[in-house]
PDB file of N, CA and C in Angstrom:
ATOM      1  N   UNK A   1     157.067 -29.700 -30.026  1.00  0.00           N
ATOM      2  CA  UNK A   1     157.573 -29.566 -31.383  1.00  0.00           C
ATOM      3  C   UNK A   1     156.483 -29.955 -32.373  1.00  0.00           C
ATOM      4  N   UNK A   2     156.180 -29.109 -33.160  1.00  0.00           N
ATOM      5  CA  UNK A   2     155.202 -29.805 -33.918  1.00  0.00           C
ATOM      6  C   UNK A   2     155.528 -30.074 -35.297  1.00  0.00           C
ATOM      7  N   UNK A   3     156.633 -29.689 -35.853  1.00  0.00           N
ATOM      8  CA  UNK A   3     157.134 -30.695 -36.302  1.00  0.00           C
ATOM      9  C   UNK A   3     158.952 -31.205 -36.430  1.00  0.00           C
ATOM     10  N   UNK A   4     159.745 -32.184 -37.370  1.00  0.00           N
ATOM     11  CA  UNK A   4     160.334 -32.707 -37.165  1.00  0.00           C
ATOM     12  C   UNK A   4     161.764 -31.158 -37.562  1.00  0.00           C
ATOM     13  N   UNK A   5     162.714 -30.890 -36.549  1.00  0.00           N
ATOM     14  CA  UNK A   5     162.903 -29.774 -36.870  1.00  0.00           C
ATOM     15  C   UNK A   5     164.492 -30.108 -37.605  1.00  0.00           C
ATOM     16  N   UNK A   6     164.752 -31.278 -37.198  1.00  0.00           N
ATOM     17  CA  UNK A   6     166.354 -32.217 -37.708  1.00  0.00           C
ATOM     18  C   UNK A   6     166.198 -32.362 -39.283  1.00  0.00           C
ATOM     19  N   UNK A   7     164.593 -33.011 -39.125  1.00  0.00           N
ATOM     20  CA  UNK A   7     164.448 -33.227 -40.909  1.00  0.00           C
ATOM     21  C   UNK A   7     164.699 -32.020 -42.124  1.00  0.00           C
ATOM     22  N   UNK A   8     163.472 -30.443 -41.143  1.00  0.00           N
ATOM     23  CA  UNK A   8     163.903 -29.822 -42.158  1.00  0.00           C
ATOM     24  C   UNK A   8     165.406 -28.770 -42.494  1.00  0.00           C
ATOM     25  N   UNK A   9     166.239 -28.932 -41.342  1.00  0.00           N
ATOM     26  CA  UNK A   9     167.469 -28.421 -41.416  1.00  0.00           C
ATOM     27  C   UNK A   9     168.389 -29.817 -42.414  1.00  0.00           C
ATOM     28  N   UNK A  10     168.113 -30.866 -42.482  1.00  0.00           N
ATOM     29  CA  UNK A  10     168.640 -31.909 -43.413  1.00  0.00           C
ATOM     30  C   UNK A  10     168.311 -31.334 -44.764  1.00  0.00           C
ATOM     31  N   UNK A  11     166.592 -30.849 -44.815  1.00  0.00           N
ATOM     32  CA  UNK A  11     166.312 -30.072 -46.026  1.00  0.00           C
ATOM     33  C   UNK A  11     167.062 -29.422 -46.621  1.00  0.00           C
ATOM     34  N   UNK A  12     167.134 -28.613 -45.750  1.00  0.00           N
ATOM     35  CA  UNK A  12     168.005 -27.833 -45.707  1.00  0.00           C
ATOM     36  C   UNK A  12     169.581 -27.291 -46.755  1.00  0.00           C
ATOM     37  N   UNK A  13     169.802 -27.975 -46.052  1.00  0.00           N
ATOM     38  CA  UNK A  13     171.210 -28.543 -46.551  1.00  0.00           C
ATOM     39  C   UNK A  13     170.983 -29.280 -47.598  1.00  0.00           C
ATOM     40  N   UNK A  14     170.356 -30.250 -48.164  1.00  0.00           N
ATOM     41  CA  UNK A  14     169.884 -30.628 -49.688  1.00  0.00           C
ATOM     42  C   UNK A  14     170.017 -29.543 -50.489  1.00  0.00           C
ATOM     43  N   UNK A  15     168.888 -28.859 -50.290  1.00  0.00           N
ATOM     44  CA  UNK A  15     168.303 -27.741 -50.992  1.00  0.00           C
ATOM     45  C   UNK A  15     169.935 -26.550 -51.534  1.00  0.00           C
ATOM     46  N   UNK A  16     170.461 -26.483 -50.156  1.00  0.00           N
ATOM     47  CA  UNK A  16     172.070 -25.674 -50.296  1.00  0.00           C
ATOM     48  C   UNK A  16     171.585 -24.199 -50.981  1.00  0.00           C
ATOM     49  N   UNK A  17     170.633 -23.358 -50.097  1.00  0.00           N
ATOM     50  CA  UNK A  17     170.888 -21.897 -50.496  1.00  0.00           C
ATOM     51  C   UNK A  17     169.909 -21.606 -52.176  1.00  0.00           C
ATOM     52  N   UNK A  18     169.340 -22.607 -52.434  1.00  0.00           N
ATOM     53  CA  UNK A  18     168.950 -22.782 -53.959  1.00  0.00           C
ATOM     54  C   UNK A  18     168.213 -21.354 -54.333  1.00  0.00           C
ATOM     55  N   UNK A  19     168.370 -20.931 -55.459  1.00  0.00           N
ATOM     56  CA  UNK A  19     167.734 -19.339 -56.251  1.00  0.00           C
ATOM     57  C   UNK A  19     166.057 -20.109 -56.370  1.00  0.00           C
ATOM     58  N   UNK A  20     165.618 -19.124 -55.883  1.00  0.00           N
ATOM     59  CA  UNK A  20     163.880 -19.172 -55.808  1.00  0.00           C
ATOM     60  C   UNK A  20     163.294 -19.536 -55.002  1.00  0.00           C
ATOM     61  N   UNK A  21     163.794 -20.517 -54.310  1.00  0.00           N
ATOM     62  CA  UNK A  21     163.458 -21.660 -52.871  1.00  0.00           C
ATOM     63  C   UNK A  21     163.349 -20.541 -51.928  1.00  0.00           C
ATOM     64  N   UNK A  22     162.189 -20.853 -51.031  1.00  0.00           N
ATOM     65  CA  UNK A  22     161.771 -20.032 -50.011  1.00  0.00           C
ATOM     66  C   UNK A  22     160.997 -21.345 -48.677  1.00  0.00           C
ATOM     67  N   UNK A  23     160.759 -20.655 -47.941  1.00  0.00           N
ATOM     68  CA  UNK A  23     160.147 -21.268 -47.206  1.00  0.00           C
ATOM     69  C   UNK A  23     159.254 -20.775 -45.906  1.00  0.00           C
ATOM     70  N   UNK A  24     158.347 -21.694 -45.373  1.00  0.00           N
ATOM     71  CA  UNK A  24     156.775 -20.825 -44.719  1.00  0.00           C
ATOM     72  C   UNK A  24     156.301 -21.720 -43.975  1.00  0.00           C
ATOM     73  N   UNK A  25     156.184 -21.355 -42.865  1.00  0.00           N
ATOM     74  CA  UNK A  25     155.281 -22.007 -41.938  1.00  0.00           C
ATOM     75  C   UNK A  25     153.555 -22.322 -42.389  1.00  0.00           C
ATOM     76  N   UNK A  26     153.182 -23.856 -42.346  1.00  0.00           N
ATOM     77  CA  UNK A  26     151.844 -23.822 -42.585  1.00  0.00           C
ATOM     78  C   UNK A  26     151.233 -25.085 -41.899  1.00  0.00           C
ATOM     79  N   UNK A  27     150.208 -24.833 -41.966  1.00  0.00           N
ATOM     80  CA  UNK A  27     149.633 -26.773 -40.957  1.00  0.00           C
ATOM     81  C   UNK A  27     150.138 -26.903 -40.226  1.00  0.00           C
ATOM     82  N   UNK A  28     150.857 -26.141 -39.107  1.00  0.00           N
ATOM     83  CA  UNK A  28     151.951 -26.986 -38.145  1.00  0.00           C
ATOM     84  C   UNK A  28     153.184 -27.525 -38.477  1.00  0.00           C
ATOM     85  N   UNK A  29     153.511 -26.876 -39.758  1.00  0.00           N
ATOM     86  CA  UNK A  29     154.606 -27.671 -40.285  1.00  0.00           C
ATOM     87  C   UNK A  29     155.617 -26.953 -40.717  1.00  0.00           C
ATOM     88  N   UNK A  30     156.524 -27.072 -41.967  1.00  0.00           N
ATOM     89  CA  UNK A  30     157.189 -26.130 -42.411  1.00  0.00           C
ATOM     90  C   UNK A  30     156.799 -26.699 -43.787  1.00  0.00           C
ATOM     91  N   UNK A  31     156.713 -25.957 -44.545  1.00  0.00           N
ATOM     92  CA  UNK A  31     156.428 -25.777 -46.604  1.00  0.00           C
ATOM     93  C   UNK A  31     157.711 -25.094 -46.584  1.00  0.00           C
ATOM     94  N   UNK A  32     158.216 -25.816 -47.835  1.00  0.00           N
ATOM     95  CA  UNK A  32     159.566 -25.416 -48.969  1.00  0.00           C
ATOM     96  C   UNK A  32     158.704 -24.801 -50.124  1.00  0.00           C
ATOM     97  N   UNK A  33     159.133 -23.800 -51.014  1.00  0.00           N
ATOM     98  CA  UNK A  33     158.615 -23.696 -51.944  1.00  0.00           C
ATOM     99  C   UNK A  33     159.546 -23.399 -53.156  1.00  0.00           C
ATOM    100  N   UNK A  34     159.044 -23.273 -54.540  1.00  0.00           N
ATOM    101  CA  UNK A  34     160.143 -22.637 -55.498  1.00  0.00           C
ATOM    102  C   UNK A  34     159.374 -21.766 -56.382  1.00  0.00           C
ATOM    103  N   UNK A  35     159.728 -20.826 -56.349  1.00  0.00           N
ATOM    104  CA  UNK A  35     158.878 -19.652 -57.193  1.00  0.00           C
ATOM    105  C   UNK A  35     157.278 -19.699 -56.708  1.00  0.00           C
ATOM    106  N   UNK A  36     157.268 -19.790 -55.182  1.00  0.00           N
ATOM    107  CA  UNK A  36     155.940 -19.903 -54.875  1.00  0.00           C
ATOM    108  C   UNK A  36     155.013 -20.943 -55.025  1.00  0.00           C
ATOM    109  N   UNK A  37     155.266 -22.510 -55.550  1.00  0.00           N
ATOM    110  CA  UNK A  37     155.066 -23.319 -55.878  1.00  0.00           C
ATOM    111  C   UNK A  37     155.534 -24.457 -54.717  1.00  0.00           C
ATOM    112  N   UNK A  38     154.698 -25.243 -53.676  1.00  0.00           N
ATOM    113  CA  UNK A  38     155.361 -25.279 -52.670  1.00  0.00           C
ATOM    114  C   UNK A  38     155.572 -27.318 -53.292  1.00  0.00           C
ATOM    115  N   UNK A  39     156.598 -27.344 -52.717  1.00  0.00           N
ATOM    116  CA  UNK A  39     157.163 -28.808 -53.413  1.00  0.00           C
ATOM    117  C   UNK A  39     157.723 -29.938 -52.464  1.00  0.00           C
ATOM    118  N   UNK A  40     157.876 -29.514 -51.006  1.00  0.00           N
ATOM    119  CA  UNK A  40     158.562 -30.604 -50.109  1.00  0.00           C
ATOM    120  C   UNK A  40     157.801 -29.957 -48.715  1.00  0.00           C
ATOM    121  N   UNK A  41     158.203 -30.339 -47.771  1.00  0.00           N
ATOM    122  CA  UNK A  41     157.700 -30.119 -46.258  1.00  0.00           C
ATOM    123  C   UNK A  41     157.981 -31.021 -45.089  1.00  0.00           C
ATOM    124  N   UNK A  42     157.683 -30.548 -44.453  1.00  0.00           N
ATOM    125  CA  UNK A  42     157.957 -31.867 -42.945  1.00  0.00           C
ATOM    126  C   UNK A  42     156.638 -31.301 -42.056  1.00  0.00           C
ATOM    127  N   UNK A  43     155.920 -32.196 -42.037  1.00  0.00           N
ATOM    128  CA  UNK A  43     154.731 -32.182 -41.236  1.00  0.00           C
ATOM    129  C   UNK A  43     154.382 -33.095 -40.124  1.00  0.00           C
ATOM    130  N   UNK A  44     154.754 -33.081 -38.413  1.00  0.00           N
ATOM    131  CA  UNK A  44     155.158 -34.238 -37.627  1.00  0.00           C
ATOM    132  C   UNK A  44     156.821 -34.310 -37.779  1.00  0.00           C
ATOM    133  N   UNK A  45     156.631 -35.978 -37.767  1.00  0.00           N
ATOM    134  CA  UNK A  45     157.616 -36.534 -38.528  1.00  0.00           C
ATOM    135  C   UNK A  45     158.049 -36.894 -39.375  1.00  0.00           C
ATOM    136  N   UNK A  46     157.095 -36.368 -40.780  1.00  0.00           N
ATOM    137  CA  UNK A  46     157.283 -37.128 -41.777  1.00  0.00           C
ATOM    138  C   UNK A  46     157.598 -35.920 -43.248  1.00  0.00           C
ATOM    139  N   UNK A  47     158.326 -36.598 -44.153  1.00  0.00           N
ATOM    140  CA  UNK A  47     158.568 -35.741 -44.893  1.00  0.00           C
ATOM    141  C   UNK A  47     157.514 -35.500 -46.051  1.00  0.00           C
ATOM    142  N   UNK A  48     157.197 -34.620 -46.287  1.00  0.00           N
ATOM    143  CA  UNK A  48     155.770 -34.537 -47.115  1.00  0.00           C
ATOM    144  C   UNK A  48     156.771 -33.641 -48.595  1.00  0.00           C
ATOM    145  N   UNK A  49     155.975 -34.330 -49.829  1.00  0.00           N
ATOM    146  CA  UNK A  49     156.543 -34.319 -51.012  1.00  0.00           C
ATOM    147  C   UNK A  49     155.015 -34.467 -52.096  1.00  0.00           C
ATOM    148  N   UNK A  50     155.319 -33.017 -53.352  1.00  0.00           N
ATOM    149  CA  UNK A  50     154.186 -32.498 -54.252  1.00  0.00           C
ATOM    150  C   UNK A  50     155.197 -33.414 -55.213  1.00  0.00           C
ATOM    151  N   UNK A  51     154.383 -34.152 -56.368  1.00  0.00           N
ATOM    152  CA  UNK A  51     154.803 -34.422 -56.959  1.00  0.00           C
ATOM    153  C   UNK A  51     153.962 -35.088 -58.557  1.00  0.00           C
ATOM    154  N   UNK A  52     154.367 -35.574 -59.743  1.00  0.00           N
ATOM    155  CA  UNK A  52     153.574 -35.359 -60.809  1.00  0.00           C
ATOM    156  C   UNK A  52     152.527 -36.859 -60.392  1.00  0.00           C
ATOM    157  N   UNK A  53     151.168 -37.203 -61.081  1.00  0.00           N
ATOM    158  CA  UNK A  53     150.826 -38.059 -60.683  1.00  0.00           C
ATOM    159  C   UNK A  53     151.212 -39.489 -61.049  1.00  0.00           C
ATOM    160  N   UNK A  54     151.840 -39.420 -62.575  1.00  0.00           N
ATOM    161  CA  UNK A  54     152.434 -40.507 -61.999  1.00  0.00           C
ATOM    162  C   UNK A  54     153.752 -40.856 -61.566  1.00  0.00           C
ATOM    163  N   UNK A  55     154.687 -40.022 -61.214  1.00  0.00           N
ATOM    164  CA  UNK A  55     155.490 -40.003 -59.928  1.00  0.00           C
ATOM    165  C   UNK A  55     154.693 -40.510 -58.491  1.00  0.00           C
ATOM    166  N   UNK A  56     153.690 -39.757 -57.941  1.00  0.00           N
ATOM    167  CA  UNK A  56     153.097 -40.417 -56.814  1.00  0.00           C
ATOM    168  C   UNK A  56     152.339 -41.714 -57.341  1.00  0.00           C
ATOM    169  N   UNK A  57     151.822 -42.142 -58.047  1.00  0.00           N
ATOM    170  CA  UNK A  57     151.320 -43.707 -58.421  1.00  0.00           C
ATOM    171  C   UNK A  57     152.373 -44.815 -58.204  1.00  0.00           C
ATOM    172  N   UNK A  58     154.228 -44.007 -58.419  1.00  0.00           N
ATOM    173  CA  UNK A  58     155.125 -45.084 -58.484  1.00  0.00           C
ATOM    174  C   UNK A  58     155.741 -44.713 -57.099  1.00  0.00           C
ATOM    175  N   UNK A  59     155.512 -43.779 -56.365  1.00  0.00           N
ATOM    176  CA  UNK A  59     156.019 -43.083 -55.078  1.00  0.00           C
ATOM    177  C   UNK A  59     155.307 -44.809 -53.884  1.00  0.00           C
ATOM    178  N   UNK A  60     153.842 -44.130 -54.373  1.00  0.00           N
ATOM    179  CA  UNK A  60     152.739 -45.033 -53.227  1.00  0.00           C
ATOM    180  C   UNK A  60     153.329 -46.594 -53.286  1.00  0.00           C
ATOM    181  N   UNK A  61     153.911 -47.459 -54.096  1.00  0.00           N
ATOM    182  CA  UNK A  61     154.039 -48.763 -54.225  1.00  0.00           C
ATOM    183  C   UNK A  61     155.040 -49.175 -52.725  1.00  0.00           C
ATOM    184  N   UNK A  62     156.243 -47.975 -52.769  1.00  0.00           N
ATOM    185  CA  UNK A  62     157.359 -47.747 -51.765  1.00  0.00           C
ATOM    186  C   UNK A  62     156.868 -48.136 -50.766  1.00  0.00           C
ATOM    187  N   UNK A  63     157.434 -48.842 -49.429  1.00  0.00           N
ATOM    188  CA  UNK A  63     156.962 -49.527 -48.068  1.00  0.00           C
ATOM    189  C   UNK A  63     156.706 -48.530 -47.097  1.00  0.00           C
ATOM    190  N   UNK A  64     158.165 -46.996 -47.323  1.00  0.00           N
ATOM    191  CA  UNK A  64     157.719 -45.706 -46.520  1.00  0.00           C
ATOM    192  C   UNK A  64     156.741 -44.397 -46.475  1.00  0.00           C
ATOM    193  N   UNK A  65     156.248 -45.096 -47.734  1.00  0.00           N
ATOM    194  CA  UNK A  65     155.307 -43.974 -48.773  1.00  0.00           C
ATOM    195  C   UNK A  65     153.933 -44.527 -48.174  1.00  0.00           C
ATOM    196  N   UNK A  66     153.099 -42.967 -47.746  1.00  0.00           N
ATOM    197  CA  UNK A  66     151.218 -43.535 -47.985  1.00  0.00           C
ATOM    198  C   UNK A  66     151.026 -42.076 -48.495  1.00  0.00           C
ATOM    199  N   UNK A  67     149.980 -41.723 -49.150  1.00  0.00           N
ATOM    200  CA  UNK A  67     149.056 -41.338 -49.338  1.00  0.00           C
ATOM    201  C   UNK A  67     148.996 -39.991 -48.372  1.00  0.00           C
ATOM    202  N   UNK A  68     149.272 -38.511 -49.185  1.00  0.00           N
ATOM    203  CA  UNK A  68     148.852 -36.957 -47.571  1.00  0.00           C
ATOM    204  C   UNK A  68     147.525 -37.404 -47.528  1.00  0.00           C
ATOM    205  N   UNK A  69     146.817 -37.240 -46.107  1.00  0.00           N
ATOM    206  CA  UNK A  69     145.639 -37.614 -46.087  1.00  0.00           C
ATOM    207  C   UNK A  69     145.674 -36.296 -44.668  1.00  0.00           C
ATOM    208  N   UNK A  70     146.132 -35.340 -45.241  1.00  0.00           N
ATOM    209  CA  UNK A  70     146.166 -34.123 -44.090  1.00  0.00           C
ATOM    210  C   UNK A  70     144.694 -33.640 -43.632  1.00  0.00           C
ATOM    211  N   UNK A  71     143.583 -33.981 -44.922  1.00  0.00           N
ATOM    212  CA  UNK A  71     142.420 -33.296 -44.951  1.00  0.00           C
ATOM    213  C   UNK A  71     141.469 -34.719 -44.535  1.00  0.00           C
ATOM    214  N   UNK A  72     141.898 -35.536 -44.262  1.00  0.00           N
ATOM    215  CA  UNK A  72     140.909 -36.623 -44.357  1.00  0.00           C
ATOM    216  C   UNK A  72     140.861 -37.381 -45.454  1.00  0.00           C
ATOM    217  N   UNK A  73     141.269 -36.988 -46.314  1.00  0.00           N
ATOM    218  CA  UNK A  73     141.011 -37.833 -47.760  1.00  0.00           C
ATOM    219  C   UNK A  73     142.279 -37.648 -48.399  1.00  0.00           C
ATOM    220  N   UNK A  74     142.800 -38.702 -49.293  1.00  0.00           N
ATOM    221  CA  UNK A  74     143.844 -38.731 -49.879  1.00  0.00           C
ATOM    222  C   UNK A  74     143.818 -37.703 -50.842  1.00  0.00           C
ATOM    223  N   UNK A  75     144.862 -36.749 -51.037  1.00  0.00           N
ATOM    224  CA  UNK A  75     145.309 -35.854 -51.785  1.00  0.00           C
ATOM    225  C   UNK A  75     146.267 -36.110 -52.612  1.00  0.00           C
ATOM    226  N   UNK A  76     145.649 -36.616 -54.160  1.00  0.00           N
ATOM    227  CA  UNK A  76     146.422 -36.698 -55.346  1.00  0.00           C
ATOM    228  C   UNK A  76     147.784 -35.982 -55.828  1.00  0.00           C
ATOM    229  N   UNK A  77     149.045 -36.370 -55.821  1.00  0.00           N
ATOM    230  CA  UNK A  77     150.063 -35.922 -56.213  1.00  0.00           C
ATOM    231  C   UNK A  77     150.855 -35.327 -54.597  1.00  0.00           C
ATOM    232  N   UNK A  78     150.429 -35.210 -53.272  1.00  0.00           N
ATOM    233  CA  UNK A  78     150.751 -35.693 -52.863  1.00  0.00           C
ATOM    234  C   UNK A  78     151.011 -36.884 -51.628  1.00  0.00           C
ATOM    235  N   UNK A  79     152.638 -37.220 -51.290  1.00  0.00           N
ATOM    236  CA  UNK A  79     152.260 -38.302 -50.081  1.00  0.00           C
ATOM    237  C   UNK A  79     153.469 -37.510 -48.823  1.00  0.00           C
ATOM    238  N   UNK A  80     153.399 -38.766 -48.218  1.00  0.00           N
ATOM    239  CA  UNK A  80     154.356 -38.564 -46.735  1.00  0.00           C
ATOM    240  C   UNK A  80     155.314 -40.029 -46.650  1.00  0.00           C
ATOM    241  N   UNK A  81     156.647 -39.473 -46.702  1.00  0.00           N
ATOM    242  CA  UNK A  81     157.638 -40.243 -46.098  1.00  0.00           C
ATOM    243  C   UNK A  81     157.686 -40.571 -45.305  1.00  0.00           C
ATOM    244  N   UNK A  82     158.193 -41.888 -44.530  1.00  0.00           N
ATOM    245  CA  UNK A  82     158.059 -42.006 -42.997  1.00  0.00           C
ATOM    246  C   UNK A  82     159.699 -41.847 -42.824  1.00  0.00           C
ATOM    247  N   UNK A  83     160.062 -41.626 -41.774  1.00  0.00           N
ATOM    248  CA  UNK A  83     161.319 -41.516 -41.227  1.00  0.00           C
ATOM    249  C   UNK A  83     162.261 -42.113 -41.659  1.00  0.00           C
ATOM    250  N   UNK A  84     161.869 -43.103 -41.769  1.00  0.00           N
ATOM    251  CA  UNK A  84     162.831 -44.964 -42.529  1.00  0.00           C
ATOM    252  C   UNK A  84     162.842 -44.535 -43.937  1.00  0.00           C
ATOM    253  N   UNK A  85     161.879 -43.913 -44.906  1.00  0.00           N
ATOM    254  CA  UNK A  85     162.183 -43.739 -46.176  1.00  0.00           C
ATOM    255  C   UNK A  85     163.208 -42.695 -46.514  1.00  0.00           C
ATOM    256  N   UNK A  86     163.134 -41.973 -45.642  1.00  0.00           N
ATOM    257  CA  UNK A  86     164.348 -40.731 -45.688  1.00  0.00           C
ATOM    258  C   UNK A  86     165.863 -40.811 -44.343  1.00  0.00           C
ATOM    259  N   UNK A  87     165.723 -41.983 -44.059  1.00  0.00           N
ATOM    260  CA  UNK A  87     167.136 -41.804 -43.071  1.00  0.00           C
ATOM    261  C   UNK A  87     168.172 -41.350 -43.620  1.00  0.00           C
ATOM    262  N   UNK A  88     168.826 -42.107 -44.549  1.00  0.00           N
ATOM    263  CA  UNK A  88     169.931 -42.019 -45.168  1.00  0.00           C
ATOM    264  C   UNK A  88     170.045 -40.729 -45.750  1.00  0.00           C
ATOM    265  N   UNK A  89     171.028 -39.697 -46.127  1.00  0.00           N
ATOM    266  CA  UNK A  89     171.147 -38.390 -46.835  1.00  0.00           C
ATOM    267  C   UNK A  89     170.987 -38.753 -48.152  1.00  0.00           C
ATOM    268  N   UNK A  90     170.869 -39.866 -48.892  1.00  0.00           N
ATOM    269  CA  UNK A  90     171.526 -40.070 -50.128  1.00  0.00           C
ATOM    270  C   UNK A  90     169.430 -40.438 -50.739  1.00  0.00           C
ATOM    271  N   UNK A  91     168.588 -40.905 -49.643  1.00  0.00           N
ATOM    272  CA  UNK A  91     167.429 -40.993 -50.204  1.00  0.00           C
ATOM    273  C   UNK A  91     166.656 -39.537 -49.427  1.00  0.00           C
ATOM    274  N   UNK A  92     167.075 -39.266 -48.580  1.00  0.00           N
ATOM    275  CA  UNK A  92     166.460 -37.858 -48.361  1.00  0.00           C
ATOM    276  C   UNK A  92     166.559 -36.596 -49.951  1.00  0.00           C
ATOM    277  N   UNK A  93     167.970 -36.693 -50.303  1.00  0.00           N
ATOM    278  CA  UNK A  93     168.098 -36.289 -51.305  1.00  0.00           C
ATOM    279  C   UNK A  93     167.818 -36.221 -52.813  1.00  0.00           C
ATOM    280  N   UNK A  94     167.358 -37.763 -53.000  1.00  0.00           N
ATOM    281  CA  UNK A  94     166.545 -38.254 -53.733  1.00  0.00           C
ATOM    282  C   UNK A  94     164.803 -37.799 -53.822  1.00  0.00           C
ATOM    283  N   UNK A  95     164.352 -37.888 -52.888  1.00  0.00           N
ATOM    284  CA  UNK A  95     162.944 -37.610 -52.632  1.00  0.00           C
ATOM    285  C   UNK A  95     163.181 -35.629 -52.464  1.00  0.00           C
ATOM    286  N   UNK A  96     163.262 -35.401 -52.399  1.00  0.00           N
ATOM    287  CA  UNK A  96     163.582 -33.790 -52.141  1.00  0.00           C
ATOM    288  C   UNK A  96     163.983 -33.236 -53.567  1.00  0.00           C
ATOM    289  N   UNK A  97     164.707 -34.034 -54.461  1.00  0.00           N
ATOM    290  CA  UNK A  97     164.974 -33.546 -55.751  1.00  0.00           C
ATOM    291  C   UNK A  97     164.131 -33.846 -56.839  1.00  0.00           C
ATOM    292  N   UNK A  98     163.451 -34.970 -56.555  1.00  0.00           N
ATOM    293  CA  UNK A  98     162.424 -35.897 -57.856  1.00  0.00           C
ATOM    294  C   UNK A  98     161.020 -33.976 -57.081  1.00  0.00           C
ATOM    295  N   UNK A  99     161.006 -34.377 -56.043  1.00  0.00           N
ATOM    296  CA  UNK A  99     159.502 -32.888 -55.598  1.00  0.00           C
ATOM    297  C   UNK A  99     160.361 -31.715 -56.489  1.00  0.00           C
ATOM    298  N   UNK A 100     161.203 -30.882 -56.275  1.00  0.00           N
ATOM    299  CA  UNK A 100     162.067 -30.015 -56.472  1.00  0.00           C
ATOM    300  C   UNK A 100     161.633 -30.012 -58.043  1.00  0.00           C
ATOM    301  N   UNK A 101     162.263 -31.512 -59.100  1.00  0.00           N
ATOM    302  CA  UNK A 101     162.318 -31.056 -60.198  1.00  0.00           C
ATOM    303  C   UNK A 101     160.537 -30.978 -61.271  1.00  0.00           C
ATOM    304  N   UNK A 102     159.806 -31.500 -60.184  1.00  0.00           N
ATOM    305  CA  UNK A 102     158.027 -31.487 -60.692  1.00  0.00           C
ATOM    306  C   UNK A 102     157.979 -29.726 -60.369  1.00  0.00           C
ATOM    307  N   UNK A 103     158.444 -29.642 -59.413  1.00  0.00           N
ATOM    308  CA  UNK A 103     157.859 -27.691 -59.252  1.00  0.00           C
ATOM    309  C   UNK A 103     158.964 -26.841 -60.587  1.00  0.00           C
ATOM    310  N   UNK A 104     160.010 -27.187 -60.868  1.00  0.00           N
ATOM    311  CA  UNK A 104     160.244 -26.575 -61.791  1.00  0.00           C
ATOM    312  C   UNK A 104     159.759 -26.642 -63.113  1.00  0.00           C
ATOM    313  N   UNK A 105     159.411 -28.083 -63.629  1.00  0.00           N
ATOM    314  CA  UNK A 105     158.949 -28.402 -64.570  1.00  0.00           C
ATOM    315  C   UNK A 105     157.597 -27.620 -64.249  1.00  0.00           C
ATOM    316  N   UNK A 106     156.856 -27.005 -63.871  1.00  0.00           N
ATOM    317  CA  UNK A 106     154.983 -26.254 -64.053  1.00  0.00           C
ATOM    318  C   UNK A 106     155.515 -25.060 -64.031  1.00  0.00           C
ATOM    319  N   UNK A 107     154.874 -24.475 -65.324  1.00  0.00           N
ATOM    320  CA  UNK A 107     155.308 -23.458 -66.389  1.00  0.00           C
ATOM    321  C   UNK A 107     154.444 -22.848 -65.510  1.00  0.00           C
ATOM    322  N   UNK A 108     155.473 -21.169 -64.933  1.00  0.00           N
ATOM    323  CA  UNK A 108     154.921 -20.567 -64.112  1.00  0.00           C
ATOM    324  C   UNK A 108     156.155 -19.199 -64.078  1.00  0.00           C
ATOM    325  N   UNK A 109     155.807 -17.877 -64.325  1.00  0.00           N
ATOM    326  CA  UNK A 109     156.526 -16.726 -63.609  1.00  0.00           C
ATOM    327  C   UNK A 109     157.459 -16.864 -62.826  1.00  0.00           C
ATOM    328  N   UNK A 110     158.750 -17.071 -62.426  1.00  0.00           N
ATOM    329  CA  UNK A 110     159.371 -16.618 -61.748  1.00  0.00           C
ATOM    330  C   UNK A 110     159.489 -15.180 -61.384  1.00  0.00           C
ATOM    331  N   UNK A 111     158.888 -14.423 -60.024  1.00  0.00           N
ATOM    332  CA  UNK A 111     158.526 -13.250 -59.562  1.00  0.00           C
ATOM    333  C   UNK A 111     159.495 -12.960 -58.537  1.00  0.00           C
TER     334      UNK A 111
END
């Protein structure tokens, strides 16, 4: 499995069918996107989330939160959830909607 396949059917179901939301295999993982703008993911086990920077400045303080470091180097705006930060439906949902509402907010075509 390469990656967590429970997490993104939980996505899933967050998300509920949403207008624009798509989704794509990439890195080994799965990418969510909205109008082509990709905003959540599950990469491994962990839930990976795009978000404004200082949303991720107040994201990183969190105990389940580090830093995507997919490339080797930390990648600004975004990080990775660990399992424990997203157990519950009620903070999975949370973290999935704060990514969700940064991709709507960037003034962009809906195509």
């Amino acid at each position: 499995m390469a990656y967590d396949e429970k997490l993104a059917e939980r996505i899933r179901k967050v998300l509920g069918g949403r207008k624009y939301v798509t989704e794509k295999h990439m890195f080994g993982g799965l990418s969510f996107f909205y109008s082509k703008k990709m905003f959540c993911g599950v990469l491994k086990d962990d839930l990976v989330l795009k978000m404004s920077h200082e949303q991720w400045e107040d994201s990183l303080k969190k105990p389940s939160v580090r830093p995507m470091d997919f490339t080797g180097r930390p990648m600004k705006g975004f990080v990775y959830v660990n399992q424990k930060g997203c157990k519950s439906g009620k903070d999975l949902k949370k973290w999935v909607n704060l990514s969700l509402t940064h991709a709507k907010s960037i003034k962009k075509n809906i195509k």
